[in-house]
Protein backbone atom coordinates (compact mmCIF):
# COMPACT_ATOMS: atom_id res chain seq x y z
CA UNK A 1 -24.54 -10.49 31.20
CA UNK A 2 -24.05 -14.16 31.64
CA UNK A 3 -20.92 -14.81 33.04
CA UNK A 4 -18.94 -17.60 30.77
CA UNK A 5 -18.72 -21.19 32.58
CA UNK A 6 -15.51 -23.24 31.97
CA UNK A 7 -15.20 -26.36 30.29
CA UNK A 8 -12.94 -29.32 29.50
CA UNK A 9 -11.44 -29.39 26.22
CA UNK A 10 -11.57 -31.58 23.80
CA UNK A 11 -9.02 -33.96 22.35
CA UNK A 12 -9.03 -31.69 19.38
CA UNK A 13 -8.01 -29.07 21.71
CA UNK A 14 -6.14 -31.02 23.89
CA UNK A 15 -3.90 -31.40 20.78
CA UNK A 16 -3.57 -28.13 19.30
CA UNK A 17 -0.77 -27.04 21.75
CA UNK A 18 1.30 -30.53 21.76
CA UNK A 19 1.08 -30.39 17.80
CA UNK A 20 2.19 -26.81 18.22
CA UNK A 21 4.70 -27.49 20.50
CA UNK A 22 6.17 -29.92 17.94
CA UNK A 23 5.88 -27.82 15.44
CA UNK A 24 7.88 -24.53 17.28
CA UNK A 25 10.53 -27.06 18.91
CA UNK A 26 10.98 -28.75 15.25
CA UNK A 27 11.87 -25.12 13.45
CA UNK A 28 13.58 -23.73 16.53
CA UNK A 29 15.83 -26.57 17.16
CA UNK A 30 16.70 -28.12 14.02
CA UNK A 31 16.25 -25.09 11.33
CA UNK A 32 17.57 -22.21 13.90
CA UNK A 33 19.63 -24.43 16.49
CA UNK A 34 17.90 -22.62 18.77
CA UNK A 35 17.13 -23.60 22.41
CA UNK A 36 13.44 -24.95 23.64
CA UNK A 37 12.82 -22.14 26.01
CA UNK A 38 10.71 -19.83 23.26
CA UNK A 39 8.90 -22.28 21.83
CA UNK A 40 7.77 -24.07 25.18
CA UNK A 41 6.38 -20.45 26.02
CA UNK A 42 4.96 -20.19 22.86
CA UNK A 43 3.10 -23.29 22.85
CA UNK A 44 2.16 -22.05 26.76
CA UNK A 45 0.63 -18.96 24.97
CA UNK A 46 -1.69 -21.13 22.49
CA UNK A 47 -2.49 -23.05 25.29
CA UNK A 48 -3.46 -20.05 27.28
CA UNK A 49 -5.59 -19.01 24.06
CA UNK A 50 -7.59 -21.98 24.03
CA UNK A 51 -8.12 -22.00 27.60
CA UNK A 52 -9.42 -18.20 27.65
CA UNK A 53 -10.93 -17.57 24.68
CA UNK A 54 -12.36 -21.58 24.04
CA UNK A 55 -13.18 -22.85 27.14
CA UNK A 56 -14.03 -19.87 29.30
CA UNK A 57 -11.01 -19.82 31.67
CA UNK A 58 -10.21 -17.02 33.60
CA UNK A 59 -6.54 -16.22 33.24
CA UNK A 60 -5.49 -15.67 36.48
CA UNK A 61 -6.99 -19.40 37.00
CA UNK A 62 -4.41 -20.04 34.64
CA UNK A 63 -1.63 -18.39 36.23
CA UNK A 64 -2.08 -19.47 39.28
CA UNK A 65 -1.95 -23.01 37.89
CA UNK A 66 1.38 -22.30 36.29
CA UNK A 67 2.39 -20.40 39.46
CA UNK A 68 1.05 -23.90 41.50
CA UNK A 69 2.99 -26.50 38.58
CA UNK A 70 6.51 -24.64 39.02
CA UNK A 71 5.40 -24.47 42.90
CA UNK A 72 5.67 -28.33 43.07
CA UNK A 73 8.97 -28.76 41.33
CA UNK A 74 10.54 -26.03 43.57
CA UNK A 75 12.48 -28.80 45.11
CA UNK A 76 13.96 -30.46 42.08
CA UNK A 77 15.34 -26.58 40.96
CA UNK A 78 16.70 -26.20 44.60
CA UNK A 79 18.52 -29.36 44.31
CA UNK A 80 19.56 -28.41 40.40
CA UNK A 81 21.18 -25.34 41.94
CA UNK A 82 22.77 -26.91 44.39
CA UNK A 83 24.23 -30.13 42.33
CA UNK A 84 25.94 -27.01 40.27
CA UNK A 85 27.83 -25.51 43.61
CA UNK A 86 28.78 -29.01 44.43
CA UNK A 87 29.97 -29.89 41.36
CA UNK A 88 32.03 -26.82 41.05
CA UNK A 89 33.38 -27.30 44.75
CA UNK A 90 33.76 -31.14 43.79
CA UNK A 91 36.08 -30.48 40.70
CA UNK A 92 38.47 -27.55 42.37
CA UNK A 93 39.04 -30.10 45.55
CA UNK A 94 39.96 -32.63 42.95
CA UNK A 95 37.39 -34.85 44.25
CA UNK A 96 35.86 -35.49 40.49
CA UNK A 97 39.48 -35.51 38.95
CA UNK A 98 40.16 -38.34 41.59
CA UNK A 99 37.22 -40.24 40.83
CA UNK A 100 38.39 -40.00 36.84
CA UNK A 101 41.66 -40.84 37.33
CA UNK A 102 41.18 -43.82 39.49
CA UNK A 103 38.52 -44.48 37.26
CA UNK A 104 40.83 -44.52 34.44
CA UNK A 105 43.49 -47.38 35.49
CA UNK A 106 40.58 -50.28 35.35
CA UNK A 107 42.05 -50.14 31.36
CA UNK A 108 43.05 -53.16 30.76
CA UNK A 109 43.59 -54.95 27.09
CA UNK A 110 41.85 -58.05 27.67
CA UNK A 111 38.25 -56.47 29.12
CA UNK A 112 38.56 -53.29 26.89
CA UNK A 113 34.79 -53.01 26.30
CA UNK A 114 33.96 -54.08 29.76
CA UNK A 115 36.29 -51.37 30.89
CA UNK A 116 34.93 -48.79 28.77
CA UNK A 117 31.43 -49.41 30.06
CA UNK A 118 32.71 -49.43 33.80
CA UNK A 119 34.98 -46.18 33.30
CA UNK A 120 32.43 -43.62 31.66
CA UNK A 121 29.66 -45.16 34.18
CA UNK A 122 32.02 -44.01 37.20
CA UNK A 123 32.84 -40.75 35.34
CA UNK A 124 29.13 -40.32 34.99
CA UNK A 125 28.30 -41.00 38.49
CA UNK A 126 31.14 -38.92 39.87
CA UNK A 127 29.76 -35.78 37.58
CA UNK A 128 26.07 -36.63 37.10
CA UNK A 129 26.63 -35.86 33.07
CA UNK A 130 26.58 -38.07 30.48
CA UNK A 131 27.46 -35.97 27.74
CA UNK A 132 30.51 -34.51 29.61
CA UNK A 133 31.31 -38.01 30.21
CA UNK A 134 30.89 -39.16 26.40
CA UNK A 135 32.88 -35.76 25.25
CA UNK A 136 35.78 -36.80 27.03
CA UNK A 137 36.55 -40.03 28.39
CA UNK A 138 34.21 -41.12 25.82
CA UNK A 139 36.48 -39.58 22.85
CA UNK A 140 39.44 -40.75 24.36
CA UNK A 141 38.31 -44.14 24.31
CA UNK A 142 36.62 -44.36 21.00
CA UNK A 143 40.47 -43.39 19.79
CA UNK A 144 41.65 -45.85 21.59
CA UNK A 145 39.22 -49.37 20.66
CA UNK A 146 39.56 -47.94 17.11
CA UNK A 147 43.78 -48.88 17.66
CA UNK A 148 42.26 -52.09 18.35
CA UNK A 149 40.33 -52.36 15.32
CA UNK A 150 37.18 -53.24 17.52
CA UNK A 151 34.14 -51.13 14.93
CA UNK A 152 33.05 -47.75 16.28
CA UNK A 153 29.80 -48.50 16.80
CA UNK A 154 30.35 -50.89 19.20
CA UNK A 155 32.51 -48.79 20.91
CA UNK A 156 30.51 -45.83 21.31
CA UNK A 157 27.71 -48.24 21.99
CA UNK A 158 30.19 -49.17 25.07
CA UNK A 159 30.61 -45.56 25.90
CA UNK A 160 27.30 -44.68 25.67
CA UNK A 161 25.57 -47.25 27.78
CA UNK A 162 28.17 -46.48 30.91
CA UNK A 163 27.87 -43.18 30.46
CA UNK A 164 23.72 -43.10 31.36
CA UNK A 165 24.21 -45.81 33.98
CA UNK A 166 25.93 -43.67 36.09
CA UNK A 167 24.02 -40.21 35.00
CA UNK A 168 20.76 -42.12 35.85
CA UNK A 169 21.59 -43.51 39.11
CA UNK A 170 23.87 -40.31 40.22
CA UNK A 171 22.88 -37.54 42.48
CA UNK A 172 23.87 -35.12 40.62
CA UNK A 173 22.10 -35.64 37.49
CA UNK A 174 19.52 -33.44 36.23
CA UNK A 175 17.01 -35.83 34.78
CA UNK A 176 17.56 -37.40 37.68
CA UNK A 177 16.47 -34.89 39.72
CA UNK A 178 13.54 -33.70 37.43
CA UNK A 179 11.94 -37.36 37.32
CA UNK A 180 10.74 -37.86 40.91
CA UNK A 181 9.60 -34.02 40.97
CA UNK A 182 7.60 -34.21 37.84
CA UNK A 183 6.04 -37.96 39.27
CA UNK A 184 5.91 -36.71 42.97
CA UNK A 185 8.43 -39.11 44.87
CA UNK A 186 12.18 -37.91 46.36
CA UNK A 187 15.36 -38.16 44.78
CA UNK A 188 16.75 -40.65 47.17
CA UNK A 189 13.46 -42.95 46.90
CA UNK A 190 13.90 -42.95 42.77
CA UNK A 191 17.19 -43.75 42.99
CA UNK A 192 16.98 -46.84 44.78
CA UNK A 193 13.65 -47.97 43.06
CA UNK A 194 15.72 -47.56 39.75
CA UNK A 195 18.66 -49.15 40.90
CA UNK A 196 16.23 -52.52 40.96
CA UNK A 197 15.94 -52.35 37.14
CA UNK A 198 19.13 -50.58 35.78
CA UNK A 199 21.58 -52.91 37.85
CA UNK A 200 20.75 -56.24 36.35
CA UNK A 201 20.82 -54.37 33.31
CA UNK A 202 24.13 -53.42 33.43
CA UNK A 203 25.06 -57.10 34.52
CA UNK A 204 23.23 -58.18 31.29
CA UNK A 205 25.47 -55.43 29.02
CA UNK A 206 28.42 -56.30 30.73
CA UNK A 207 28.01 -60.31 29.68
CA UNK A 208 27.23 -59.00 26.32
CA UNK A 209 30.11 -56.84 25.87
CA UNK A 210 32.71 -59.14 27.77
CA UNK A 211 31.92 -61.65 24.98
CA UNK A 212 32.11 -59.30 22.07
CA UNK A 213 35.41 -58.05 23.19
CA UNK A 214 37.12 -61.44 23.43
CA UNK A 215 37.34 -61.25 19.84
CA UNK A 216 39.92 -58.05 20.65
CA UNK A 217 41.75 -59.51 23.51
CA UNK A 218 44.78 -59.85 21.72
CA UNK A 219 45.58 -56.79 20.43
CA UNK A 220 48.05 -54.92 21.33
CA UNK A 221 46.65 -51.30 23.49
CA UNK A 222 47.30 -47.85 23.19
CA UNK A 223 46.76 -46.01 26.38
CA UNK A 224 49.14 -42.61 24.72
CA UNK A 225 45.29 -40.97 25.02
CA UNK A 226 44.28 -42.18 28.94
CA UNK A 227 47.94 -41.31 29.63
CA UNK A 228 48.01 -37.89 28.60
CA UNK A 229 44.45 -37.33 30.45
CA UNK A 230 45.59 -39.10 33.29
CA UNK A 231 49.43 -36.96 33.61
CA UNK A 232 47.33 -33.96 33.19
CA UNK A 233 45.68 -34.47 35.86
CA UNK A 234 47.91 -35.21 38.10
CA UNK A 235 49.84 -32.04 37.26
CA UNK A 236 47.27 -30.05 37.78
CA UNK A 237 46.22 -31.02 41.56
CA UNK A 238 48.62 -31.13 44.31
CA UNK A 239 47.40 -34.73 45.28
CA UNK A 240 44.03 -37.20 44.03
CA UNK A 241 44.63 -39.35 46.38
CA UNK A 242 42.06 -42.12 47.12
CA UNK A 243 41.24 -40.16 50.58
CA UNK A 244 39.85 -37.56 47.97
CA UNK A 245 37.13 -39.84 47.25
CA UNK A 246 35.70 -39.17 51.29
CA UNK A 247 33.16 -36.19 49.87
CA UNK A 248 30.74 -39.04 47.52
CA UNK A 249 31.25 -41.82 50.39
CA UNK A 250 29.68 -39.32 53.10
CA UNK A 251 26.87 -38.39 50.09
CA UNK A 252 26.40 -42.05 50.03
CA UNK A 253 26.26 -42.32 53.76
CA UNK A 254 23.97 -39.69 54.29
CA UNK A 255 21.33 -41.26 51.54
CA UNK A 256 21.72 -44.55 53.53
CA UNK A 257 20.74 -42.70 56.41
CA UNK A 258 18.22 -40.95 54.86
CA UNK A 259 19.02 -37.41 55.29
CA UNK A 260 16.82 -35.54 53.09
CA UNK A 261 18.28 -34.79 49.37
CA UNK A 262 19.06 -30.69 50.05
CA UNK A 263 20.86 -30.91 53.58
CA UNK A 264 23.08 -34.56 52.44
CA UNK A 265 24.29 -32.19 49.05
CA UNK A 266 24.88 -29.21 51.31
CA UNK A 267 27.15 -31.22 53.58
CA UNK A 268 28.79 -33.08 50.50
CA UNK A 269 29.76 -29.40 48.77
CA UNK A 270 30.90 -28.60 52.27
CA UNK A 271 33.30 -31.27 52.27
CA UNK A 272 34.74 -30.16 49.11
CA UNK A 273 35.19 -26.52 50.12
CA UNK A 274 37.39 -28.36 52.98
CA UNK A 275 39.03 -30.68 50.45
CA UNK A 276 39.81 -27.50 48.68
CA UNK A 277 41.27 -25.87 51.29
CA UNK A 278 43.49 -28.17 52.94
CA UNK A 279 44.53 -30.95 50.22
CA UNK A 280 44.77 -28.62 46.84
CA UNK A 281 45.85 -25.06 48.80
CA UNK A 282 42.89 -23.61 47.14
CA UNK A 283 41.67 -19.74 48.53
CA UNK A 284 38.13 -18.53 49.27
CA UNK A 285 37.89 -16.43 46.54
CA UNK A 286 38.78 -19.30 43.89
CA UNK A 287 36.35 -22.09 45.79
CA UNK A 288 33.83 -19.26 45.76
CA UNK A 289 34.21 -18.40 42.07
CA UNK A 290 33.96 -21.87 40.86
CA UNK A 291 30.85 -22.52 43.32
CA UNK A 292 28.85 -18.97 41.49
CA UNK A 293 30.18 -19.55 37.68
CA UNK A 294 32.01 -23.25 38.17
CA UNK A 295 35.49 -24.43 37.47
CA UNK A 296 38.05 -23.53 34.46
CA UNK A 297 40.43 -25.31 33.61
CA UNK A 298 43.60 -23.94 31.76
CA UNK A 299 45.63 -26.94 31.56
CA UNK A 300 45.93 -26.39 27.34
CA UNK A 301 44.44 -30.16 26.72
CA UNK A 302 41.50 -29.66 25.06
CA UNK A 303 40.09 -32.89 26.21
CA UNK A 304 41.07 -32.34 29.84
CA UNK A 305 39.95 -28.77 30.14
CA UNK A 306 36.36 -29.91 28.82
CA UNK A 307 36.49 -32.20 31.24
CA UNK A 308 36.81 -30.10 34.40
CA UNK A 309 35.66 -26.98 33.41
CA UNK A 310 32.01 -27.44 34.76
CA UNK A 311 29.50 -27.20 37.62
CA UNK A 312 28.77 -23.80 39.02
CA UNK A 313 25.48 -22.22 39.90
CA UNK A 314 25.15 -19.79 37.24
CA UNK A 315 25.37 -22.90 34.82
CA UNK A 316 22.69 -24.48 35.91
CA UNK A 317 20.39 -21.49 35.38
CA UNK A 318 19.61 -22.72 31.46
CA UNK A 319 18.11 -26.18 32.87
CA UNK A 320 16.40 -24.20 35.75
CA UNK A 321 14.96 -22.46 33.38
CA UNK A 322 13.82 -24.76 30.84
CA UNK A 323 11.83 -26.29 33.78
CA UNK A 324 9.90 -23.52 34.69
CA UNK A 325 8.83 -22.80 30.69
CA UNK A 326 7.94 -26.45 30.58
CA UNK A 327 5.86 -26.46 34.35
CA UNK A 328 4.37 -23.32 32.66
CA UNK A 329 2.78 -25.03 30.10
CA UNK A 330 2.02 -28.26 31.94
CA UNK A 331 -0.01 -25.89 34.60
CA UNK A 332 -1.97 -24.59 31.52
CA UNK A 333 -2.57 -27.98 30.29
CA UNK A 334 -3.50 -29.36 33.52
CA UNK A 335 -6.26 -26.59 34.69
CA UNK A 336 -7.72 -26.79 31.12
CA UNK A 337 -8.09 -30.45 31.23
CA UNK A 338 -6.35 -31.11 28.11
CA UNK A 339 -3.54 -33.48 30.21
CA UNK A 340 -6.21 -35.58 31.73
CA UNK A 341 -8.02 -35.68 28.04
CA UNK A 342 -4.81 -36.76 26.49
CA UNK A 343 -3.76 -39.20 29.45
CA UNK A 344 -7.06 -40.59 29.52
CA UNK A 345 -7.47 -41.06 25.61
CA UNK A 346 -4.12 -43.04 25.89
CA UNK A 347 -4.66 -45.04 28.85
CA UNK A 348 -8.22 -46.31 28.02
CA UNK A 349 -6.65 -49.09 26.53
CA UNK A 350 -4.44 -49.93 28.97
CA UNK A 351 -5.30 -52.37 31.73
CA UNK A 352 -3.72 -53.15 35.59
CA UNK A 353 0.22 -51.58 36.08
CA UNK A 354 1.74 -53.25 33.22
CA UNK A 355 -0.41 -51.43 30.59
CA UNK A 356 -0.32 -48.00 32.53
CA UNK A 357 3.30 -48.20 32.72
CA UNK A 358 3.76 -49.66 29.24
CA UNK A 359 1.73 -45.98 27.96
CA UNK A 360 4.01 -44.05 30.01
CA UNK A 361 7.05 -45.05 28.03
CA UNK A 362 5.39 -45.01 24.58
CA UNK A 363 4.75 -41.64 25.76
CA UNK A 364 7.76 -40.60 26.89
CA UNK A 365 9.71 -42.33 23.42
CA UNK A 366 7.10 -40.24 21.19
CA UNK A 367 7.92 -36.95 23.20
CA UNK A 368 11.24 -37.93 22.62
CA UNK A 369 10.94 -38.22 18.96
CA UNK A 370 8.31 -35.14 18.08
CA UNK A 371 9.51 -33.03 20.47
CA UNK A 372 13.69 -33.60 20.07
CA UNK A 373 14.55 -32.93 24.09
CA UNK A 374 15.18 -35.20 26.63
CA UNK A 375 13.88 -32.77 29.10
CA UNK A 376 10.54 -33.00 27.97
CA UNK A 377 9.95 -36.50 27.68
CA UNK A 378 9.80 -36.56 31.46
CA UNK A 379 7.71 -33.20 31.86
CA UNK A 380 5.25 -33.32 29.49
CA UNK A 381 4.53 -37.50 30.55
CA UNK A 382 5.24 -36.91 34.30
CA UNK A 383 2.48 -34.19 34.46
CA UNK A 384 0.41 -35.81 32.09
CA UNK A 385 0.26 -39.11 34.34
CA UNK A 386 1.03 -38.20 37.91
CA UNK A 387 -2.73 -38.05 38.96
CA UNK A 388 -3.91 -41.14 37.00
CA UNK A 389 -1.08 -43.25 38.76
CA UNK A 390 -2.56 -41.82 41.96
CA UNK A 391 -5.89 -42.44 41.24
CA UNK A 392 -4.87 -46.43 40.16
CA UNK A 393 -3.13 -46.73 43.54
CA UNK A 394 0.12 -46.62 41.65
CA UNK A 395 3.13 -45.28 43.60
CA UNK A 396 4.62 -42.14 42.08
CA UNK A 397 7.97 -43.80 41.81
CA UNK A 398 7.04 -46.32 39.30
CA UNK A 399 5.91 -43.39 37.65
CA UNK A 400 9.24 -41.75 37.96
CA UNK A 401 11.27 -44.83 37.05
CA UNK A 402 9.13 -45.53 34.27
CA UNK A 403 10.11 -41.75 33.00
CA UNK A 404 13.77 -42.53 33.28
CA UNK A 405 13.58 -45.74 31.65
CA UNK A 406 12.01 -44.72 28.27
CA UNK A 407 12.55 -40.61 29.04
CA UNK A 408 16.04 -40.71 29.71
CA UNK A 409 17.44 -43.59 27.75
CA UNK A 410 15.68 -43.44 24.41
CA UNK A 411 17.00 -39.99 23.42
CA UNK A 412 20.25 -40.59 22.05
CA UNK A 413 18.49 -43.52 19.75
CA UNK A 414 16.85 -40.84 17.91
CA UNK A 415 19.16 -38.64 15.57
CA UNK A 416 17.28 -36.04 15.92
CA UNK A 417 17.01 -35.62 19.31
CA UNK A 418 19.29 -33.22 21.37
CA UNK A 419 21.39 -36.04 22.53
CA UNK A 420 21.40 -37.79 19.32
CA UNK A 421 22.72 -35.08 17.87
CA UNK A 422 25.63 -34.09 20.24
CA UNK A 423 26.97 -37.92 20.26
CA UNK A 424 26.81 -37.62 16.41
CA UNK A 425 28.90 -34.21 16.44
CA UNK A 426 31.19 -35.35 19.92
CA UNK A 427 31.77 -38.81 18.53
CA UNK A 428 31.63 -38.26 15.01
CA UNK A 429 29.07 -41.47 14.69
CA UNK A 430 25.25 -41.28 13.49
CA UNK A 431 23.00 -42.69 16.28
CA UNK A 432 21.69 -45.44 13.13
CA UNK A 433 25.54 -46.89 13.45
CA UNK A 434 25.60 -46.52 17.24
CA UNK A 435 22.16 -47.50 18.69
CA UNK A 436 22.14 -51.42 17.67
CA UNK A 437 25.22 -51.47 20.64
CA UNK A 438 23.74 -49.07 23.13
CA UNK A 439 22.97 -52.04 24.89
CA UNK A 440 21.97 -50.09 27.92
CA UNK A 441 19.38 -47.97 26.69
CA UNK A 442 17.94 -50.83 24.58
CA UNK A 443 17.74 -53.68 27.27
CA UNK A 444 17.05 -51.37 30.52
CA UNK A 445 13.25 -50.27 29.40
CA UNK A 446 12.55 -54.08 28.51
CA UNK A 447 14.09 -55.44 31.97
CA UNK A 448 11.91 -53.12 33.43
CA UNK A 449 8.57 -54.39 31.59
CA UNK A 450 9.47 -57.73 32.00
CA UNK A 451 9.97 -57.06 36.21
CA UNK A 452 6.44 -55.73 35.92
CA UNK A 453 4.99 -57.96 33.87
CA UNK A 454 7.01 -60.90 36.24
CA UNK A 455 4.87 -58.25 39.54
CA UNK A 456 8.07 -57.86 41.01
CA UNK A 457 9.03 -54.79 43.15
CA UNK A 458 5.14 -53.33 42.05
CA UNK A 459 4.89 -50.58 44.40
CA UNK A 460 1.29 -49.19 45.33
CA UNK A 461 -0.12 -46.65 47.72
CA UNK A 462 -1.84 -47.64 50.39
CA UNK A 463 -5.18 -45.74 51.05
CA UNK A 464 -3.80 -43.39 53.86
CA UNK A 465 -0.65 -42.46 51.87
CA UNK A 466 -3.15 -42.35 48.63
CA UNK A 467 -5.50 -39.71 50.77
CA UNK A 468 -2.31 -37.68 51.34
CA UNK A 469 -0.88 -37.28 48.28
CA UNK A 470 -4.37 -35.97 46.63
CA UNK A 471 -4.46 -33.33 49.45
CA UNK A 472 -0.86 -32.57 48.53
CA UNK A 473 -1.50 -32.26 45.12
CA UNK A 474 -4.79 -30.20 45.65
């Protein structure tokens, strides 16, 4: 008996398992409210189908695929658990309560939408989440521009576009952290290489927003909300003094100096088990309990306590294991061929960087819209275009960047989406009212084009670094 030889799939086949995917994410998610995990391994287990039973793959070739594709992001889920120890540590030593608190007193009546940006972009930063930022801070401030009779939409539009400038360009952030794994580039490397696009883009939003708000200027503010955050907190730590804010400056100091992403977080959730210790009185026990499982707060204010009751390793598990469901399938997808035929079907119309990068983000936007999950708008495109950027001499952080910049920011556009929908339910606004005035997410993927387009900052791999990263990936 002949034994069966393996093939490449077709694009019919190639698209059985992404319209499947849709399919199982659309009636798990928005009929059952039910997470992506199941379906991702469900659409893994058509995938596997095809590729056994169509195309004459073995399945432990396919396993050890999947086994290879979570293999490669190993680093990213490291770092993941790791953010959610420092975060906890962070928060107990009142190093994140300082940075919110300071945070808070740039209020001012005259720049209120300037301000709002500028506050929930440091919260973000200091916390690496923009929908804890948006759930508090954000609410507080929506309350408060609606005193001033600015409309809500541009408000949340404020609230929202500070809130993912400082989740995309902080540490801590998990898309952050799954972009450069899923392109193939380090944290610290995608950082900067964003920071080229998304600064001037906040310089642009700010303009934008300082104008609108002059119109407001002269109304009279209400701070009773920031207040009662901002007593709270200082009741509940025995100081948040500015010294507080030592644990991100080394962070920052260490990524200056280059110190690889794992060791420079280590050291920074080290600081705060010191902070802890010697500025808020805090025991072992409690630092190590909110390090495992992450901070709770009992303070009784329902804003404040949603705030601060976060990080911890156990928490991060969900997201940890989202990514290995989603690597799953993308190892399936990738052995069988059907990423390449899908990639390549895509990209055969697209000429030099501009047009490769320009498919990346239509990709990325329609993941975002079929698929509902921020999450996997930057898997499904990263592995789906990490070897054709390599094979066009394209650096894998353009790659990365480009999944931020259309990954990342388009989801709360769509009302659908997972982050659509929590902004509707935290904010009480439909993302049709709110989107026009997310100025961030609407001008940051088009600043980025146009740089492109302009061929500045294009990054490529020379032939020597090229020759390495194929042996790396093979």
């Amino acid at each position: 008996m002949k034994q069966k030889i393996s093939r490449k799939a077709s694009l019919l086949e190639a698209m059985i398992p992404i319209i499947c995917l849709a399919l199982f994410l659309g009636i798990g998610i928005f009929m059952f409210e039910a997470s992506p995990h199941v379906p991702l391994i469900g659409a893994a287990a058509i995938a596997g189908a095809i590729g056994v039973y169509r195309l004459g793959f073995k399945w432990t070739e396919l396993e050890i695929s999947m086994f290879d594709s979570i293999k490669m992001a190993m680093q990213a889920i490291l770092i993941i658990m790791i953010i959610g120890i420092l975060i906890g540590t962070w928060v107990i030593s009142g190093v994140v309560p300082s940075m919110i608190y300071w945070g808070l007193k740039v209020i001012s009546p005259n720049i209120f939408l300037v301000a709002s940006v500028i506050v929930c972009a440091i919260v973000s930063l200091a916390t690496g989440s923009s929908w804890s930022t948006m759930g508090t801070v954000g609410v507080a401030l929506l309350g408060i521009g609606q005193s001033l009779g600015i409309p809500v939409g541009i408000v949340a539009g404020s609230i929202i576009s500070g809130a993912y400038f400082g989740d995309k360009l902080s540490a801590l952030s998990e898309t952050t952290n799954l972009a450069p794994a899923m392109a193939g580039t380090d944290l610290f490397t995608h950082i900067k290489y964003m920071s080229y696009s998304i600064v001037p883009s906040l310089v642009i939003v700010l303009i934008i927003f300082g104008i609108m708000g002059t119109k407001y200027s002269g109304q009279e503010l209400d701070i009773s909300q920031i207040q009662l955050i901002s007593n709270t907190l200082e009741s509940s730590f025995n100081t948040l003094s500015p010294f507080l804010l030592i644990g991100p400056v080394i962070v920052i100091v260490l990524v200056m100096l280059k110190v690889p992403a794992i060791p420079g977080l280590i050291c920074g959730a080290l600081v705060g088990v010191i902070i802890a210790i010697f500025f808020q009185g805090q025991d072992i026990g409690a630092i190590l309990e909110a390090a495992t499982n992450g901070y709770v707060s009992t303070t009784g204010i329902e804003s404040v306590d949603m705030l601060l009751s976060k990080g911890g390793l156990m928490n991060m598990m969900s997201t940890v294991s989202l990514t290995i469901c989603a690597l799953g399938l993308g190892g399936i997808l990738e052995k069988t061929g059907m990423l390449e035929v899908i990639a390549s079907s895509i990209l055969r119309a697209a000429k030099g960087v501009f047009g490769t990068v320009f498919c990346t983000m239509l990709t990325c936007t329609f993941t975002n819209i079929i698929a509902g999950e921020q999450y996997l708008s930057i898997v499904i495109p990263g592995r789906m275009y990490s070897e054709e950027y390599k094979k066009r001499g394209i650096h894998p952080k353009m790659l990365s960047r480009a999944l931020e910049d259309s990954g990342t920011l388009t989801s709360p556009l769509i009302p659908w989406n997972t982050c659509g929908a929590y902004i509707a339910g935290t904010l009480g606004i439909s993302a049709f009212i709110y989107a026009p005035y997310a100025l961030l997410n609407l001008i940051n993927p088009i600043v980025s084009l146009v740089m492109i387009a302009l061929k500045f900052k294009i990054a490529r791999i020379d032939y020597d670094e090229n020759l390495k990263l194929c042996k790396k990936a093979n």
